[in-house]
Protein backbone atom coordinates (compact mmCIF):
# COMPACT_ATOMS: atom_id res chain seq x y z
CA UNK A 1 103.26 112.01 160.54
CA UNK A 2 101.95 115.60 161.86
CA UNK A 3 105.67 117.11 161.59
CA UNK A 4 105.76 118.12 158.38
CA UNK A 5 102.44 120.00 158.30
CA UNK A 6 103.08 121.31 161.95
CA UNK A 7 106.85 122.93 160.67
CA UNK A 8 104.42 124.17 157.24
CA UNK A 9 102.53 125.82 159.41
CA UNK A 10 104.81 127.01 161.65
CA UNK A 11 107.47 128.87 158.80
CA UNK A 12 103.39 130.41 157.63
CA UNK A 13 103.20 131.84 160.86
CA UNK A 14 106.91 132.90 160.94
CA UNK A 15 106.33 134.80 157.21
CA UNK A 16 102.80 136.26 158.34
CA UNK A 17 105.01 137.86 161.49
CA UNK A 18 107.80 139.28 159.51
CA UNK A 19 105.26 140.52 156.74
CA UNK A 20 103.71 142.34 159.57
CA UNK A 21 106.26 143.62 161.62
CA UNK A 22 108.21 145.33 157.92
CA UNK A 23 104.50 147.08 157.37
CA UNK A 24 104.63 148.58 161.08
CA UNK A 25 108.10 149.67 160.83
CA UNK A 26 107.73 150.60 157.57
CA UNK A 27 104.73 152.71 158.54
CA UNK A 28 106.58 154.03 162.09
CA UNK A 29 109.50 155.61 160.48
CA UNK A 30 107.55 156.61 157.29
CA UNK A 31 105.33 158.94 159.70
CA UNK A 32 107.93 159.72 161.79
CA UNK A 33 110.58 160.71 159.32
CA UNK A 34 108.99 161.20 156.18
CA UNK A 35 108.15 158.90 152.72
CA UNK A 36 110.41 160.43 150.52
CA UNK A 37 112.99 160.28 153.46
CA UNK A 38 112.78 156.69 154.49
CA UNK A 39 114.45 154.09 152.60
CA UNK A 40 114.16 150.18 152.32
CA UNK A 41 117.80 149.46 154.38
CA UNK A 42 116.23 151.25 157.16
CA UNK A 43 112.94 149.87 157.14
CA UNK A 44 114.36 145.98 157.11
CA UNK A 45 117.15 147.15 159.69
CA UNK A 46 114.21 148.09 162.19
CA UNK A 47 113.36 144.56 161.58
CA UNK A 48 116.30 143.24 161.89
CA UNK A 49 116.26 141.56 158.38
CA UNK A 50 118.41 141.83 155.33
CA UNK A 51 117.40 144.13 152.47
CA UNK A 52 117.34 140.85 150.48
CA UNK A 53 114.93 139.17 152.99
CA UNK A 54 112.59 142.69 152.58
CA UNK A 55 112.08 142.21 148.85
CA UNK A 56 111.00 138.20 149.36
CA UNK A 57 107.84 140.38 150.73
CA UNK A 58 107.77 143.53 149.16
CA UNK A 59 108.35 144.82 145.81
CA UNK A 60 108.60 148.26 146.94
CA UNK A 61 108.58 150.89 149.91
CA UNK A 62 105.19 151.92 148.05
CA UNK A 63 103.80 148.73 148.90
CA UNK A 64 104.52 149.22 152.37
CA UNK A 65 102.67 152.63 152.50
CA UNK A 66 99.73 151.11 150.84
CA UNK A 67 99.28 147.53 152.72
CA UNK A 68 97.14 148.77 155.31
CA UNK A 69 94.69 150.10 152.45
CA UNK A 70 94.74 146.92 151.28
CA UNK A 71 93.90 144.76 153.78
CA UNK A 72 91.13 147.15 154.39
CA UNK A 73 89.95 146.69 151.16
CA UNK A 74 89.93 142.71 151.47
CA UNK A 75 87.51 143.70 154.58
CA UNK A 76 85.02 145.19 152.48
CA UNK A 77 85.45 143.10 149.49
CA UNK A 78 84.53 139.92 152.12
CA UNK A 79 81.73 142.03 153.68
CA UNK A 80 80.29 142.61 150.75
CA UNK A 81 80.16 138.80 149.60
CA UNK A 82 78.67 138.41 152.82
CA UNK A 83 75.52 139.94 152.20
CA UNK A 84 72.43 138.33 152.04
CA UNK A 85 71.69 137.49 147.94
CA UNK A 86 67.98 139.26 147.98
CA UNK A 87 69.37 142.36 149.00
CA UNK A 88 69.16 145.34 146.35
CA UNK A 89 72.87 146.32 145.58
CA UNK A 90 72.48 150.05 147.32
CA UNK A 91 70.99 147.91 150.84
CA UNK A 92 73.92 145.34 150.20
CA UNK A 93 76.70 147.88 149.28
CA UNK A 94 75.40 150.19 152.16
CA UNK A 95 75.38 147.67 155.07
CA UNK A 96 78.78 146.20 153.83
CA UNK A 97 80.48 149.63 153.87
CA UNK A 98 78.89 150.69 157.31
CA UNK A 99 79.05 147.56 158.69
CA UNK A 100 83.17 146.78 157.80
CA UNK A 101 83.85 150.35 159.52
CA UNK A 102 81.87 149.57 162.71
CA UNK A 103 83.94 146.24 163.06
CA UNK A 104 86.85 148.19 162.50
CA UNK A 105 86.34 151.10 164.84
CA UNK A 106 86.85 148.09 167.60
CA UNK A 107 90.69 147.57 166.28
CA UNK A 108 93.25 149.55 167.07
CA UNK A 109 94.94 149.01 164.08
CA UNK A 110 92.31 151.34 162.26
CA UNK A 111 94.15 154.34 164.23
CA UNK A 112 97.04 153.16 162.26
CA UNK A 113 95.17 152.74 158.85
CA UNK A 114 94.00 156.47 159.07
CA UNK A 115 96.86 157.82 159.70
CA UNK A 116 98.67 156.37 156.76
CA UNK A 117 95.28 157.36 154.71
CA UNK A 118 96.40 160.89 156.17
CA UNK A 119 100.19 160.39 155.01
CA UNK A 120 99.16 159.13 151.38
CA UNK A 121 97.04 162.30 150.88
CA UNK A 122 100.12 164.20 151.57
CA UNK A 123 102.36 162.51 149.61
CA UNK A 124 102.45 163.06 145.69
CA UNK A 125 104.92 159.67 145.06
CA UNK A 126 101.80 158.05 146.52
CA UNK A 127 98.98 159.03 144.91
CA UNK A 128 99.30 157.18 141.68
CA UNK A 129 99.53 153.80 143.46
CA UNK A 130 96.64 154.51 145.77
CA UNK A 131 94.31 155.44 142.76
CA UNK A 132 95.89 152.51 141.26
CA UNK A 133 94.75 150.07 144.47
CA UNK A 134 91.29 151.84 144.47
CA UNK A 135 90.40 150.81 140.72
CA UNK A 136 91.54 147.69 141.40
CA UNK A 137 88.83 147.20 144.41
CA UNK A 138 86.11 149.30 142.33
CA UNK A 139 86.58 146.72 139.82
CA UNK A 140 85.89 143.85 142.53
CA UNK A 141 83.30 145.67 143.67
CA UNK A 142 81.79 146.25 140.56
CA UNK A 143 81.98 142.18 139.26
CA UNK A 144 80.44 141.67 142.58
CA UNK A 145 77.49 143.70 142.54
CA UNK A 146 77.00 142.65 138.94
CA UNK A 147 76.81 139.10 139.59
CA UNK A 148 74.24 139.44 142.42
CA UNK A 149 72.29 141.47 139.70
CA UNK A 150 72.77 139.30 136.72
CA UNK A 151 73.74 141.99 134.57
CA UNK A 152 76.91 142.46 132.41
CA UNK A 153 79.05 145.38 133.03
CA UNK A 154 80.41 145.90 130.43
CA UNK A 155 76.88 146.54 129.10
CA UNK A 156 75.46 147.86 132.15
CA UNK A 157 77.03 150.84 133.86
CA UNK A 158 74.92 150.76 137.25
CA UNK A 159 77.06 148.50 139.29
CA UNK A 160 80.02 150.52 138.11
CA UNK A 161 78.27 154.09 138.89
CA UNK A 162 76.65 152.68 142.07
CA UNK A 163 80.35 151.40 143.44
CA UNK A 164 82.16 154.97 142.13
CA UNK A 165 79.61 156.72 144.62
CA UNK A 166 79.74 154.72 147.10
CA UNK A 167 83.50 154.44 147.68
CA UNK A 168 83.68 158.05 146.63
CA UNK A 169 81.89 158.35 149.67
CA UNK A 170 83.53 156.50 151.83
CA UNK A 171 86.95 158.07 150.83
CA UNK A 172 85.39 161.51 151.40
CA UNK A 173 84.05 160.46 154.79
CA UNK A 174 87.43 158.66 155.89
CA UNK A 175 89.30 162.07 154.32
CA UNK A 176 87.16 164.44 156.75
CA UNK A 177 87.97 161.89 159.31
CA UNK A 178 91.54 162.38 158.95
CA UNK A 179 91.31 165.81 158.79
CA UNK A 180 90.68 166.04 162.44
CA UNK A 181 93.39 165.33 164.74
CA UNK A 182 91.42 163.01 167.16
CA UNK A 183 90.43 160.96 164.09
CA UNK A 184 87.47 159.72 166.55
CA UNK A 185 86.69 156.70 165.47
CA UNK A 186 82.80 156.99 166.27
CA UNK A 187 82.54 159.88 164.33
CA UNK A 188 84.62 158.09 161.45
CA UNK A 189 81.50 156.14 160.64
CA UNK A 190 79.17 159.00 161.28
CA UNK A 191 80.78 160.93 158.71
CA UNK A 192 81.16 158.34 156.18
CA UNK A 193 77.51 157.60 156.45
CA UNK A 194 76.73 160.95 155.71
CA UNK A 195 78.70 161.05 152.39
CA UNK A 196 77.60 157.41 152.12
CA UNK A 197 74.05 158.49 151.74
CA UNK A 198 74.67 162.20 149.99
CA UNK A 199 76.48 160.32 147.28
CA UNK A 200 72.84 157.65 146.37
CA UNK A 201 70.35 159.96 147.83
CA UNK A 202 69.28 159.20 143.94
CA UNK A 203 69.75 156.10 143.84
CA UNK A 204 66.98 153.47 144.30
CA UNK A 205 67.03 150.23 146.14
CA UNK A 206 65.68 148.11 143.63
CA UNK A 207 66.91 148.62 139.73
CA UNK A 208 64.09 148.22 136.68
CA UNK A 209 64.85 145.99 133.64
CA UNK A 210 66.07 148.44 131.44
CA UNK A 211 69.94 148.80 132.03
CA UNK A 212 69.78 152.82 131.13
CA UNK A 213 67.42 153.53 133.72
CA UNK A 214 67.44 153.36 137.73
């Protein structure tokens, strides 16, 4: 009775493999060769998959470029939800931040996330879509520290003004990081702690009642 759940999971793994291996090809001959210059034949012929078989995963090239970003965000997003519920949202927000770049300073797949960070800041065809990804998050963010709040945000701007400065930190601190070619992971999380707390130095832990005020 176990077959059909064991051959489930097995065509899961298979998918979760392929997925994978089109992001690191995509992402080998993208920095290799170029964005502009790569195309989709050549990323699914590294793979040795049909075009066809590339778009059952991907809608786009772009979505190649920006999957790393993505599953980084998912990190922070779950990191976040992770927090203890007393914390005040800067404490929370902080900690989840600092904390999802010291876990991922011990992967080696974060050398490979920076360096695409480092390609998409170079690349004008991807800029649009990576704002477009990092509104997205901000928004999860946001609805996250919200809820822990019990405020609306639509009615409340904190959450949304505390998130903007904290992820404009953090894209300022990975941005300096990739700046330098040894993109040291150590100092990665040195320097986004230093824009981390620049970017609230005015921002109190704990928020009054009155939702135009700190």
């Amino acid at each position: 009775m176990s077959a059909p759940t064991d051959q489930g999971g097995l065509r899961a793994r298979k998918k979760q493999r392929t997925r994978a291996a089109l992001i690191d090809a995509g992402l080998d001959l993208f920095l290799a060769n170029g964005y502009e210059a790569t195309n989709v034949d050549e990323i699914a012929a590294a793979v040795e998959v049909s075009s066809r078989t590339f778009f059952r995963y991907f809608a786009s090239k772009e979505d190649i470029a920006l999957a790393k970003g993505a599953e980084f965000d998912e990190l922070l997003l779950d990191a976040l939800a992770s927090r203890p519920a007393e914390e005040p949202p800067l404490t929370a927000l902080r900690h989840a931040v600092l904390g999802m770049l010291r876990e991922a300073a011990t992967d080696s797949g974060v050398q490979r996330f920076l360096s695409t960070q480092h390609l998409i800041t170079r690349t004008p065809a991807l800029l649009a879509g990576n704002l477009r990804r990092a509104v997205g998050t901000e928004g999860r963010l946001t609805a996250e520290i919200a809820c822990r709040q019990g405020v609306d945000p639509d009615r409340d701007m904190r959450p949304r003004v505390l998130v903007a400065a904290v992820c404009g930190a953090l894209r300022i601190g990975l941005e300096a990081t990739c700046a330098d070619p040894s993109r040291e992971l150590g100092r990665m999380v040195e320097l986004v702690e230093q824009a981390v707390d620049l970017a609230t130095a005015g921002i109190p832990q704990h928020w009054g009642d009155d939702p135009h005020r700190w």
